[in-house]
PDB file of N, CA and C in Angstrom:
ATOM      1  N   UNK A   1       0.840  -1.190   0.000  1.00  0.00           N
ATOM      2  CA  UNK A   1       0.000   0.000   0.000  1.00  0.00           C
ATOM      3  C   UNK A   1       0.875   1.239   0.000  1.00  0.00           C
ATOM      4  N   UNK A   2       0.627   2.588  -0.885  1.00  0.00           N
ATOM      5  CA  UNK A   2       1.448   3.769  -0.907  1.00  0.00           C
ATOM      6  C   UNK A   2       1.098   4.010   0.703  1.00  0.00           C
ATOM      7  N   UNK A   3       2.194   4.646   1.060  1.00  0.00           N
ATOM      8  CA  UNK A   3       2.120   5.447   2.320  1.00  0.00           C
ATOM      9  C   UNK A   3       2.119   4.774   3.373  1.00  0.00           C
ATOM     10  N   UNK A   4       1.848   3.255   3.244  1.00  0.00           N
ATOM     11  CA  UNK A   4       2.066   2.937   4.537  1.00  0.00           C
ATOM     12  C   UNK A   4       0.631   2.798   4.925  1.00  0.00           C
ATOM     13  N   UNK A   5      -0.634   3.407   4.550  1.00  0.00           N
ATOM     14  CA  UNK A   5      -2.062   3.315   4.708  1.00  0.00           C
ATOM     15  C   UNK A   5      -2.503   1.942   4.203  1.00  0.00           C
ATOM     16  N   UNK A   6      -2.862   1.311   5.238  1.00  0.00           N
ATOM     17  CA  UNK A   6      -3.642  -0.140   5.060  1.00  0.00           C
ATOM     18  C   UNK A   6      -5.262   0.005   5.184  1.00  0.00           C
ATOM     19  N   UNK A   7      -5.744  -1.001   4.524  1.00  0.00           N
ATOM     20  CA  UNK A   7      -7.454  -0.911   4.530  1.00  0.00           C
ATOM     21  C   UNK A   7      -7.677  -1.442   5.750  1.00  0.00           C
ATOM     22  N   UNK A   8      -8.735  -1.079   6.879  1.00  0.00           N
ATOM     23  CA  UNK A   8      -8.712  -1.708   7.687  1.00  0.00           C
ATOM     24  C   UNK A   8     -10.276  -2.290   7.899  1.00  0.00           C
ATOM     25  N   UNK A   9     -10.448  -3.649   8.291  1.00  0.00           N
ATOM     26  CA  UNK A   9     -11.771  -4.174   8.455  1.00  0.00           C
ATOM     27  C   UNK A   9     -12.159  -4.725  10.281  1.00  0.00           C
ATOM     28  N   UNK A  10     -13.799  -4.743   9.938  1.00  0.00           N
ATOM     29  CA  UNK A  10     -14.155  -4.690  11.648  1.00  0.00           C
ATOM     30  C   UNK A  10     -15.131  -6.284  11.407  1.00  0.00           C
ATOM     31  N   UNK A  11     -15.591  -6.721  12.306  1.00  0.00           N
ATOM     32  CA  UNK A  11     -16.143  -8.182  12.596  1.00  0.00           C
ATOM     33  C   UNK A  11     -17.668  -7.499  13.218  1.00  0.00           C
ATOM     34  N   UNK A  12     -18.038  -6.604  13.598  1.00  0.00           N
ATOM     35  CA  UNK A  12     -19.531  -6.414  14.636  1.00  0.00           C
ATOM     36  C   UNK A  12     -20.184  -7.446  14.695  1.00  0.00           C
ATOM     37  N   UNK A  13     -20.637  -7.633  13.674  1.00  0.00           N
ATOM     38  CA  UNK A  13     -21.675  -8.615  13.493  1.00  0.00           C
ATOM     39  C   UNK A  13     -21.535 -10.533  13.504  1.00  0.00           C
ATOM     40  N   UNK A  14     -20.319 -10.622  13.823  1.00  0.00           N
ATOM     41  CA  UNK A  14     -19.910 -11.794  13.834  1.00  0.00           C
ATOM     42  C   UNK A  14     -19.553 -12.548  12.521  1.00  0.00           C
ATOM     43  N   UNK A  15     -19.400 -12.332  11.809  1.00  0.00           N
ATOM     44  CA  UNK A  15     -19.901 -12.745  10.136  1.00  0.00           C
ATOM     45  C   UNK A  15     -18.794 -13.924  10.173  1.00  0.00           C
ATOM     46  N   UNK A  16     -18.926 -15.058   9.619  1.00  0.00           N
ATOM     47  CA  UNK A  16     -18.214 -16.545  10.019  1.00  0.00           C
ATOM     48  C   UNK A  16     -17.309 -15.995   8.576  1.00  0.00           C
ATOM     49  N   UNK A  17     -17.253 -14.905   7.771  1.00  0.00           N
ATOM     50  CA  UNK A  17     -16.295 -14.999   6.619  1.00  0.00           C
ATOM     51  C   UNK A  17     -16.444 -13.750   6.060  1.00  0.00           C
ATOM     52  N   UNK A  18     -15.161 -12.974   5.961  1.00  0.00           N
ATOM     53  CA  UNK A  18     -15.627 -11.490   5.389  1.00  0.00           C
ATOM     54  C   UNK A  18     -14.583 -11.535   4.119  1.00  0.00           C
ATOM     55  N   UNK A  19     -15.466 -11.437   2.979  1.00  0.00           N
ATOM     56  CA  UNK A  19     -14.363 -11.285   1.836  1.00  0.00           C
ATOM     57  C   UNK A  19     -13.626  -9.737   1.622  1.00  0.00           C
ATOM     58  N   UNK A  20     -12.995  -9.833   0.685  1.00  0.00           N
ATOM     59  CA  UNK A  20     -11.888  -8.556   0.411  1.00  0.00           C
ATOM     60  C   UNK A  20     -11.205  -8.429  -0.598  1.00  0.00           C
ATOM     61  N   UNK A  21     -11.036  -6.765  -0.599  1.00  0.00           N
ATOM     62  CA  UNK A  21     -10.097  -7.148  -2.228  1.00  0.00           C
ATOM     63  C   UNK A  21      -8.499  -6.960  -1.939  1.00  0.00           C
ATOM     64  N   UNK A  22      -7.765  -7.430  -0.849  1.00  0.00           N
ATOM     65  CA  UNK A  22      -6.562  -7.086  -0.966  1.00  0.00           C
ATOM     66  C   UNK A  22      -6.151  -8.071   0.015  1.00  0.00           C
ATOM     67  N   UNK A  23      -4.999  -8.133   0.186  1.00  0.00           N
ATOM     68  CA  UNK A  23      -4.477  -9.116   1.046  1.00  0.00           C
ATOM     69  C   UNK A  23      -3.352  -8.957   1.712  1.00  0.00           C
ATOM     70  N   UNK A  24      -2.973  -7.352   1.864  1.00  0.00           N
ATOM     71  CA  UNK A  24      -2.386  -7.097   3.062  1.00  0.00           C
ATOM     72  C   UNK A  24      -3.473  -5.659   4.002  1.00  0.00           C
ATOM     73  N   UNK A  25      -3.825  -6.070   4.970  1.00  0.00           N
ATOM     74  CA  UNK A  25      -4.688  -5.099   5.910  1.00  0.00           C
ATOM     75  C   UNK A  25      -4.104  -5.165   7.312  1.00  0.00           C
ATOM     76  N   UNK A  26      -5.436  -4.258   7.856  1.00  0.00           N
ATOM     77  CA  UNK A  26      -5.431  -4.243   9.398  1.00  0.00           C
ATOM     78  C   UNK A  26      -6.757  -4.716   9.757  1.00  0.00           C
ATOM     79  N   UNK A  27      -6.669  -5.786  10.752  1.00  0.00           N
ATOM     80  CA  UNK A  27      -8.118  -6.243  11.285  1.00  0.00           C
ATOM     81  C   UNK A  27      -7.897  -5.691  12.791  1.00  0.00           C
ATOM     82  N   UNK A  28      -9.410  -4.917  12.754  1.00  0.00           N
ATOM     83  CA  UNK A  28      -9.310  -4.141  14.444  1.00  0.00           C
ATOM     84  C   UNK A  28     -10.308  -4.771  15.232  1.00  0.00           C
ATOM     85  N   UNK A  29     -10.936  -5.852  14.802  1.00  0.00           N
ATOM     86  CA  UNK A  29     -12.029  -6.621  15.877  1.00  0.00           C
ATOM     87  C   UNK A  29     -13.554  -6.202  15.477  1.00  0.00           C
ATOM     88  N   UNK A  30     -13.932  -5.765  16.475  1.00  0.00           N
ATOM     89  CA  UNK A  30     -15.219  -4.942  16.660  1.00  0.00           C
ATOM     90  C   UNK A  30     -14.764  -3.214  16.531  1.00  0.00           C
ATOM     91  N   UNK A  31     -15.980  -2.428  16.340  1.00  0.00           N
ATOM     92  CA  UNK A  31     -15.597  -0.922  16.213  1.00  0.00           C
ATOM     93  C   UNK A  31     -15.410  -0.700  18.022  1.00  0.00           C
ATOM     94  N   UNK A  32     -14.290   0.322  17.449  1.00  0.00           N
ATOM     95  CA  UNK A  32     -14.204   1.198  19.127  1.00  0.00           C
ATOM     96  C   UNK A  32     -15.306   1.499  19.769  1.00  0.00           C
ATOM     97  N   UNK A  33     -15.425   1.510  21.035  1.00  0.00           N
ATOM     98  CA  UNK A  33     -14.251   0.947  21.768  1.00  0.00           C
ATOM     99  C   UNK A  33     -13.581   0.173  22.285  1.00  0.00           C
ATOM    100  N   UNK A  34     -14.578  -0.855  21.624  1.00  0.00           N
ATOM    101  CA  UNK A  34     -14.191  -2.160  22.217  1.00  0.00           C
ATOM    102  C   UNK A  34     -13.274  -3.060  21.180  1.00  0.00           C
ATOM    103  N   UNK A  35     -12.523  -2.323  20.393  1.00  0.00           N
ATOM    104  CA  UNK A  35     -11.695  -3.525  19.478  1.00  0.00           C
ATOM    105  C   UNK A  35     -10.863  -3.814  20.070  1.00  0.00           C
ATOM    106  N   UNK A  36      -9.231  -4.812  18.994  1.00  0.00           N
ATOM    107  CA  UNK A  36      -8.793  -5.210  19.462  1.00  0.00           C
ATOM    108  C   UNK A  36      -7.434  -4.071  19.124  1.00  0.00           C
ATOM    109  N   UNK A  37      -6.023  -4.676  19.518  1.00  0.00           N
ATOM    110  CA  UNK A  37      -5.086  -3.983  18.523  1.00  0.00           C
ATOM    111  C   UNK A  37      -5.044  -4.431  17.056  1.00  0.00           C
ATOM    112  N   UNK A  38      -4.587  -2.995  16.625  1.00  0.00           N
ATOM    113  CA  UNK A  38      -5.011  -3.406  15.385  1.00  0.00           C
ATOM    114  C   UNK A  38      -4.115  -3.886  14.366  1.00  0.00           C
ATOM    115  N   UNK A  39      -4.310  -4.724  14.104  1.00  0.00           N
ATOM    116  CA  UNK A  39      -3.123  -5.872  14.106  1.00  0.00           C
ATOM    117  C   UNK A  39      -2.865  -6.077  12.127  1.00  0.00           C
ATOM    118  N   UNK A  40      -1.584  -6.122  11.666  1.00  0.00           N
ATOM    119  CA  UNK A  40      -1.413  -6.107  10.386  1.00  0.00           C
ATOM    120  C   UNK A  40      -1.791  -7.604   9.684  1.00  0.00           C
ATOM    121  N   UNK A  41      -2.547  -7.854   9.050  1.00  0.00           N
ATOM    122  CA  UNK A  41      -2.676  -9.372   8.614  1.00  0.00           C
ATOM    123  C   UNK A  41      -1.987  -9.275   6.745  1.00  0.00           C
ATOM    124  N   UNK A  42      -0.943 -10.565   6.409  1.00  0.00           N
ATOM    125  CA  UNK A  42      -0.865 -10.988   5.073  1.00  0.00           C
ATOM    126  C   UNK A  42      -0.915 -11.958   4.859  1.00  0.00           C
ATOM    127  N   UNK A  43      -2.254 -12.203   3.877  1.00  0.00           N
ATOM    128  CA  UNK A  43      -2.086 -13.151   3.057  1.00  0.00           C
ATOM    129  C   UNK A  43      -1.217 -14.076   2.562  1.00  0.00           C
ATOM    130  N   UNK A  44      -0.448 -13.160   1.965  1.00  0.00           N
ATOM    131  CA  UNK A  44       0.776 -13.832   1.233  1.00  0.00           C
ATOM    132  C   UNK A  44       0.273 -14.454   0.097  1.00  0.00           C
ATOM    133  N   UNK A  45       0.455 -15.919  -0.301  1.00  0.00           N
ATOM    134  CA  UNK A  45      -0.065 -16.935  -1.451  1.00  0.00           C
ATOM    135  C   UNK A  45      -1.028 -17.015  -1.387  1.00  0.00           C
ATOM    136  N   UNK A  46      -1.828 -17.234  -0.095  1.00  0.00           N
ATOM    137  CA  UNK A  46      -2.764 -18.108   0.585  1.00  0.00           C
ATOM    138  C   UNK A  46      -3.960 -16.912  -0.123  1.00  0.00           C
ATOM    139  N   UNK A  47      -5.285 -17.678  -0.171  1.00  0.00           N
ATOM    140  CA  UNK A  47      -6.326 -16.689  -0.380  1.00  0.00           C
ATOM    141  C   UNK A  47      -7.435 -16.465   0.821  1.00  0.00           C
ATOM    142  N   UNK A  48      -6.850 -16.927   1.763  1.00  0.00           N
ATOM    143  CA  UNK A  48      -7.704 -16.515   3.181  1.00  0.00           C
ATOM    144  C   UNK A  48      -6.450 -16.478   4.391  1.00  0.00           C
ATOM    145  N   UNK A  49      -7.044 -15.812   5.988  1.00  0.00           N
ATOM    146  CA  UNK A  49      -6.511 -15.904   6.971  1.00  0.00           C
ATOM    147  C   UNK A  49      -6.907 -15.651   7.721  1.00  0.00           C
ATOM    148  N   UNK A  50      -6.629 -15.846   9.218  1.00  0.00           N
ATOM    149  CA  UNK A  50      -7.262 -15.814  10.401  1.00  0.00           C
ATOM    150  C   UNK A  50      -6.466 -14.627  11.484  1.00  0.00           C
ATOM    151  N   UNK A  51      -7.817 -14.067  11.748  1.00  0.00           N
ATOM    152  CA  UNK A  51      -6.594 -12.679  12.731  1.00  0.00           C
ATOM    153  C   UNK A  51      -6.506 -13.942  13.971  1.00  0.00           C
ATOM    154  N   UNK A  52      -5.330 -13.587  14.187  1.00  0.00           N
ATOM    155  CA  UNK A  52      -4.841 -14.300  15.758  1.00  0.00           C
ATOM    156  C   UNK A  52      -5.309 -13.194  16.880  1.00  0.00           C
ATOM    157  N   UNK A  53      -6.062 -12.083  17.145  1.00  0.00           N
ATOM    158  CA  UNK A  53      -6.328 -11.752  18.199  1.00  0.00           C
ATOM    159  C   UNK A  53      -8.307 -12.241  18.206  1.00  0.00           C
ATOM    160  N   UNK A  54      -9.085 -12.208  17.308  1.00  0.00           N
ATOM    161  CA  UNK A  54     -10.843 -12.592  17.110  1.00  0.00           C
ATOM    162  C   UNK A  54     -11.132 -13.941  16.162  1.00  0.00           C
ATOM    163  N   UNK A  55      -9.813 -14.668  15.611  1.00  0.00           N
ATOM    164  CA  UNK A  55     -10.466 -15.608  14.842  1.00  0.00           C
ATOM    165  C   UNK A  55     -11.244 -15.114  13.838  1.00  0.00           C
ATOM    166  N   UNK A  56     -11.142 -13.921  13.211  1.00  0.00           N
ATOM    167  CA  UNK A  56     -12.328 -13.546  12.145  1.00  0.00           C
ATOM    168  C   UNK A  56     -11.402 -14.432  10.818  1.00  0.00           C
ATOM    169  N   UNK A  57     -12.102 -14.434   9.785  1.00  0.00           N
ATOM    170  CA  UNK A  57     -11.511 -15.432   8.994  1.00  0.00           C
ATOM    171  C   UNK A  57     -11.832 -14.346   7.796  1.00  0.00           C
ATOM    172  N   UNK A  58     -10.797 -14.156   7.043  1.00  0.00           N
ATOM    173  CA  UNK A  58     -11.019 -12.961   5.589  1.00  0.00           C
ATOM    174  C   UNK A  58     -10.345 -13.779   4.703  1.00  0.00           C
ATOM    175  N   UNK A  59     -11.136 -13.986   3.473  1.00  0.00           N
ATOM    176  CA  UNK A  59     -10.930 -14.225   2.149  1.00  0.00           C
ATOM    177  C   UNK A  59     -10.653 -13.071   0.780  1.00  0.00           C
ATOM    178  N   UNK A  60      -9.943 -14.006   0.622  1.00  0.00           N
ATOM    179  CA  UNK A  60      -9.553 -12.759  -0.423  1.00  0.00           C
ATOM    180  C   UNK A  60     -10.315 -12.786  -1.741  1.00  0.00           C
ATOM    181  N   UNK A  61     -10.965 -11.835  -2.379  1.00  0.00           N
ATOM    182  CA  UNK A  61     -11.628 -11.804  -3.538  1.00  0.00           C
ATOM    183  C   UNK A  61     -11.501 -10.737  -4.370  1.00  0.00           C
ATOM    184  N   UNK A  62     -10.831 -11.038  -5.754  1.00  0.00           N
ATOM    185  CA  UNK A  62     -10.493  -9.928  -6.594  1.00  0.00           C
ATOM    186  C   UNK A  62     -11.263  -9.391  -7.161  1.00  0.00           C
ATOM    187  N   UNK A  63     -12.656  -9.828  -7.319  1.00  0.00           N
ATOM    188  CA  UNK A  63     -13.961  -8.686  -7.578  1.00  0.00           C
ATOM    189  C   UNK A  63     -14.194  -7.815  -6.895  1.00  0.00           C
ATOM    190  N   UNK A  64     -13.134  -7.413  -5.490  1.00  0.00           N
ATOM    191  CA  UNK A  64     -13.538  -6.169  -4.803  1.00  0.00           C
ATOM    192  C   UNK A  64     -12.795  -5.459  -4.981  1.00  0.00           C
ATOM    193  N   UNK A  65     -12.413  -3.950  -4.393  1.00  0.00           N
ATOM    194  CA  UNK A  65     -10.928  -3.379  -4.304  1.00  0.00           C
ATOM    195  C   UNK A  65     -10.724  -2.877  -3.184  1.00  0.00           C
ATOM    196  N   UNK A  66      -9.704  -2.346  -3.171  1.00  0.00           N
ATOM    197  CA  UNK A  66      -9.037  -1.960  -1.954  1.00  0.00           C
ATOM    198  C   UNK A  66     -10.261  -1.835  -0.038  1.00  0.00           C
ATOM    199  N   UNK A  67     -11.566  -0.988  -1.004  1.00  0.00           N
ATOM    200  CA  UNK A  67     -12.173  -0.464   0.041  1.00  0.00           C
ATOM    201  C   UNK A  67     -13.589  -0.753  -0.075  1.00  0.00           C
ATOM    202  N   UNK A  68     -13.908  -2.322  -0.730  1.00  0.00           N
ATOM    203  CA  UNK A  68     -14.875  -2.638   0.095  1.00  0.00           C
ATOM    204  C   UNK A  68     -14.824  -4.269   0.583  1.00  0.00           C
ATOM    205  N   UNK A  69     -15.882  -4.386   1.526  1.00  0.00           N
ATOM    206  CA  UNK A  69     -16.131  -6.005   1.897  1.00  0.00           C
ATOM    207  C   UNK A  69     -17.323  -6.966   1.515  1.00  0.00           C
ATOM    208  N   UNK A  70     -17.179  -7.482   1.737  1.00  0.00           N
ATOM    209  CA  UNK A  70     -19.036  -8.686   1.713  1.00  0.00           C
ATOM    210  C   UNK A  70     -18.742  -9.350   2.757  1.00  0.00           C
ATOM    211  N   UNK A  71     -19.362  -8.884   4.250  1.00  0.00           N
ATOM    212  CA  UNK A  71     -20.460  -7.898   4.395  1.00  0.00           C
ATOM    213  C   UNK A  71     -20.242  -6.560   3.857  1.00  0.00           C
ATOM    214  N   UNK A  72     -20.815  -5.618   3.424  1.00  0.00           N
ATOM    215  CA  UNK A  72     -20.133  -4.457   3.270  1.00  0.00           C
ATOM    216  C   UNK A  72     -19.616  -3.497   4.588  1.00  0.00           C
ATOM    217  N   UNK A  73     -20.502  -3.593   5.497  1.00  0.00           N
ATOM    218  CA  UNK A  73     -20.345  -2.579   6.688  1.00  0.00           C
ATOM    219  C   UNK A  73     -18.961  -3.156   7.599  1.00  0.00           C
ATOM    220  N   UNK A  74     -18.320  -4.277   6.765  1.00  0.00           N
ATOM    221  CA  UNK A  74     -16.980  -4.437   7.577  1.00  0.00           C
ATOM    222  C   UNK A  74     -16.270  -3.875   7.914  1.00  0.00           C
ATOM    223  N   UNK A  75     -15.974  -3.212   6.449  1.00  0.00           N
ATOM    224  CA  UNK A  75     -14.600  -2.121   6.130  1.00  0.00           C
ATOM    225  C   UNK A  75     -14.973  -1.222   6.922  1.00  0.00           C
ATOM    226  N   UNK A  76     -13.704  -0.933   7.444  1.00  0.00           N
ATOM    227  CA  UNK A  76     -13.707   0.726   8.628  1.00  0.00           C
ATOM    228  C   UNK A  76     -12.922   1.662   8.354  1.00  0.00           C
ATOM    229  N   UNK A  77     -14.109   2.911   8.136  1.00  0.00           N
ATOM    230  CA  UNK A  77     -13.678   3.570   7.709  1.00  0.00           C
ATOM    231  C   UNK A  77     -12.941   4.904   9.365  1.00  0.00           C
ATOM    232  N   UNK A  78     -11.951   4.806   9.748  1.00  0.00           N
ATOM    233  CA  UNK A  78     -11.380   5.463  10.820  1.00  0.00           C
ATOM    234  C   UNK A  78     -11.095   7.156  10.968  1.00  0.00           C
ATOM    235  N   UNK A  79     -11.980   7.664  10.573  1.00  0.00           N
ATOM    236  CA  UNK A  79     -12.675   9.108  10.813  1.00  0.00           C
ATOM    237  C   UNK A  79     -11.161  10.525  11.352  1.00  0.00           C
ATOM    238  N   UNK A  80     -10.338  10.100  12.241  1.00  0.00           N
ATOM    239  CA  UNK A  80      -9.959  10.171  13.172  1.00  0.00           C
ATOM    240  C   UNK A  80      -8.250  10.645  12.465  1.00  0.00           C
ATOM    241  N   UNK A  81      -8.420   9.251  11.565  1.00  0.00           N
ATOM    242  CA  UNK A  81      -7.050   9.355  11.038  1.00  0.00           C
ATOM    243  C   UNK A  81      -6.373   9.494   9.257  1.00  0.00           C
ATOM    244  N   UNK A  82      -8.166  10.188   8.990  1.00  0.00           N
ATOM    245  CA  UNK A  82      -8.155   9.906   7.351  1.00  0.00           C
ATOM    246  C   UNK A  82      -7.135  11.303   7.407  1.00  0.00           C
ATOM    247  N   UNK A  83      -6.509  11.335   5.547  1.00  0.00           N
ATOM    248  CA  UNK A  83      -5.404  12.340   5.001  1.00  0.00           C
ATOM    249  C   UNK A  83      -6.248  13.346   4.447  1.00  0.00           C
TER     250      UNK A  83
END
């Protein structure tokens, strides 16, 4: 990612599988304030992975891009720290 800015996705709703279009992010749990740290996840080869702090499980899917999910309301958008 330019800049060092990663897409970052949230779990609320529990969703057993959140797809994506990229495969290096940040998974932050649930929305503040109750997430987790927000932790860098890669893919790598693989086309899915598991955050080691919630078990959320993200697949990777190249019909999306950078900034959205299925669910859609995954992706978080972080208010706080946009450019």
């Amino acid at each position: 990612m330019a800049g060092g800015q990663y897409s970052k996705f949230r779990n609320d709703k529990a969703a057993r599988d959140i797809r994506i279009g990229v495969k290096e992010f940040k998974c932050i749990g649930v929305s503040p304030p109750h997430d987790h740290p927000h932790v860098y996840l890669d893919m790598g080869d693989a086309n899915f992975i598991l955050c080691p702090y919630c078990a959320t499980r993200f697949s990777f899917d190249r019909t999306l891009n950078s900034n959205e999910a299925d669910p859609r309301e995954c992706l978080f958008i972080d208010e706080y720290n946009e450019q």
